[in-house]
Protein backbone atom coordinates (compact mmCIF):
# COMPACT_ATOMS: atom_id res chain seq x y z
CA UNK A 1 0.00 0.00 0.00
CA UNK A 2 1.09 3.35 -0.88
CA UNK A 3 2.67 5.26 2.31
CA UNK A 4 3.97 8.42 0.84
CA UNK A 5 1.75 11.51 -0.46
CA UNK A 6 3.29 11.07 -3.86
CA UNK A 7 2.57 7.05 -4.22
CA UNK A 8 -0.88 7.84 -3.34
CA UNK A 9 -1.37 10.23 -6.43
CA UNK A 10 0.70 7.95 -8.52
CA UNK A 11 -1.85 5.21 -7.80
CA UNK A 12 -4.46 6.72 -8.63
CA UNK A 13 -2.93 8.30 -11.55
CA UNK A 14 -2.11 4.63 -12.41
CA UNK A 15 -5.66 3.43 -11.83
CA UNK A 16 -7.43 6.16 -14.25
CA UNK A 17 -4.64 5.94 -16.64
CA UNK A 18 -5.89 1.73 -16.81
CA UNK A 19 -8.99 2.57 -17.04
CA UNK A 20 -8.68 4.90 -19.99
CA UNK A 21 -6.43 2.77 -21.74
CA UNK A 22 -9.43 -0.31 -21.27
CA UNK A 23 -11.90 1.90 -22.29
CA UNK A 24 -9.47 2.88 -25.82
CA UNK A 25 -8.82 -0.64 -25.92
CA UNK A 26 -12.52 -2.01 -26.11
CA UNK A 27 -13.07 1.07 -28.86
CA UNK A 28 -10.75 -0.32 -31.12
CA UNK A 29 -11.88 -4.19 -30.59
CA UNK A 30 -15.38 -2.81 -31.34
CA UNK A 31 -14.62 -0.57 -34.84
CA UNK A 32 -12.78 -4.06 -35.63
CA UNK A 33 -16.09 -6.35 -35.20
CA UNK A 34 -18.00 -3.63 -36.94
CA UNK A 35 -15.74 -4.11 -40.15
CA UNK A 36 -15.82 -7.84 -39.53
CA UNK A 37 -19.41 -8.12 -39.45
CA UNK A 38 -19.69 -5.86 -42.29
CA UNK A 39 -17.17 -8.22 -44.33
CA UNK A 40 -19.30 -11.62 -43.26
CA UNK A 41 -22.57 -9.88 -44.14
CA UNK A 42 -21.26 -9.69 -47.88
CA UNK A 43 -22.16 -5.88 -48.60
CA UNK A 44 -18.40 -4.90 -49.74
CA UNK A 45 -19.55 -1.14 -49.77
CA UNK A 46 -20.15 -1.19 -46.46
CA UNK A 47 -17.63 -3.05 -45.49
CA UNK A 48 -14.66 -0.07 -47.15
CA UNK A 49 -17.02 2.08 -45.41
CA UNK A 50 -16.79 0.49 -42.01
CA UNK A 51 -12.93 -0.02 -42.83
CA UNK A 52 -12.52 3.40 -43.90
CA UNK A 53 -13.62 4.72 -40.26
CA UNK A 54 -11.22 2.11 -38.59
CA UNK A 55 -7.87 2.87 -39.59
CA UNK A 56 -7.60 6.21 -38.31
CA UNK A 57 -8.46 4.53 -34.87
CA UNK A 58 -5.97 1.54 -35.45
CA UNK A 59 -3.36 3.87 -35.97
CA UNK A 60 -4.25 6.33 -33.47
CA UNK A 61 -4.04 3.29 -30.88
CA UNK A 62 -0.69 2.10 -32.38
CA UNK A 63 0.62 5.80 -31.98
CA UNK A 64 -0.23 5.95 -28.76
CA UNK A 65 1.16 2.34 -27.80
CA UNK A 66 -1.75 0.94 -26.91
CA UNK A 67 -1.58 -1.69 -29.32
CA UNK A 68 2.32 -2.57 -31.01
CA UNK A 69 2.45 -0.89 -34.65
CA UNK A 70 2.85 -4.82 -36.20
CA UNK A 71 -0.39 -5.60 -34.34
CA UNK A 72 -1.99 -2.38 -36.10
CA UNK A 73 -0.10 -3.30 -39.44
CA UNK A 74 -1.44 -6.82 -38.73
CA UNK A 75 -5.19 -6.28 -38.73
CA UNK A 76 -5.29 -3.03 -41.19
CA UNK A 77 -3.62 -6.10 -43.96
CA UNK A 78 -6.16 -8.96 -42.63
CA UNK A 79 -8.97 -6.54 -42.96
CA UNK A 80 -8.04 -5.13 -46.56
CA UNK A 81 -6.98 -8.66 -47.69
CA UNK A 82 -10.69 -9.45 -46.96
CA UNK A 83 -12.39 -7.12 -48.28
CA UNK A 84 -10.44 -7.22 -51.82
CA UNK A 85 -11.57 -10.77 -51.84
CA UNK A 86 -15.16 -10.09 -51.31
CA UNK A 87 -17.60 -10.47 -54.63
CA UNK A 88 -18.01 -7.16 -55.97
């Protein structure tokens, strides 16, 4: 437990700090699923659409070292590599 005035505020610095990153975490899961579901429903417009909105966040995430850059690089190519296979 923290004893000192200073460990205090850096615990609960630490605390809201995890709870923001959570929170940024379970934004970019969700704009992920969105393009997902998008991609299984077969509508490929929607789908660029849906992918078009989450790459901004994927890379905003990656920036901010939330997520490695690979990982970001990772699902931006699985995504894309998707939807160019989809039936136009």
């Amino acid at each position: 437990m923290a004893n000192t005035a200073q460990a205090k505020k850096r615990a609960r610095q630490a605390e809201a700090h995890r709870q923001h990153n959570a929170s940024m975490k379970s934004m970019l899961r969700t704009y992920i699923k969105r393009v997902i579901k998008a991609i299984q429903s077969g509508d490929k417009a929607k789908a660029e659409a849906e992918y078009q909105i989450a790459v901004p966040i994927v890379d905003r995430m990656a920036r901010k070292k939330l997520i490695h850059i690979n990982k970001a690089a990772r699902h931006k190519s699985r995504l894309t590599h998707h939807i160019r296979n989809m039936p136009a």
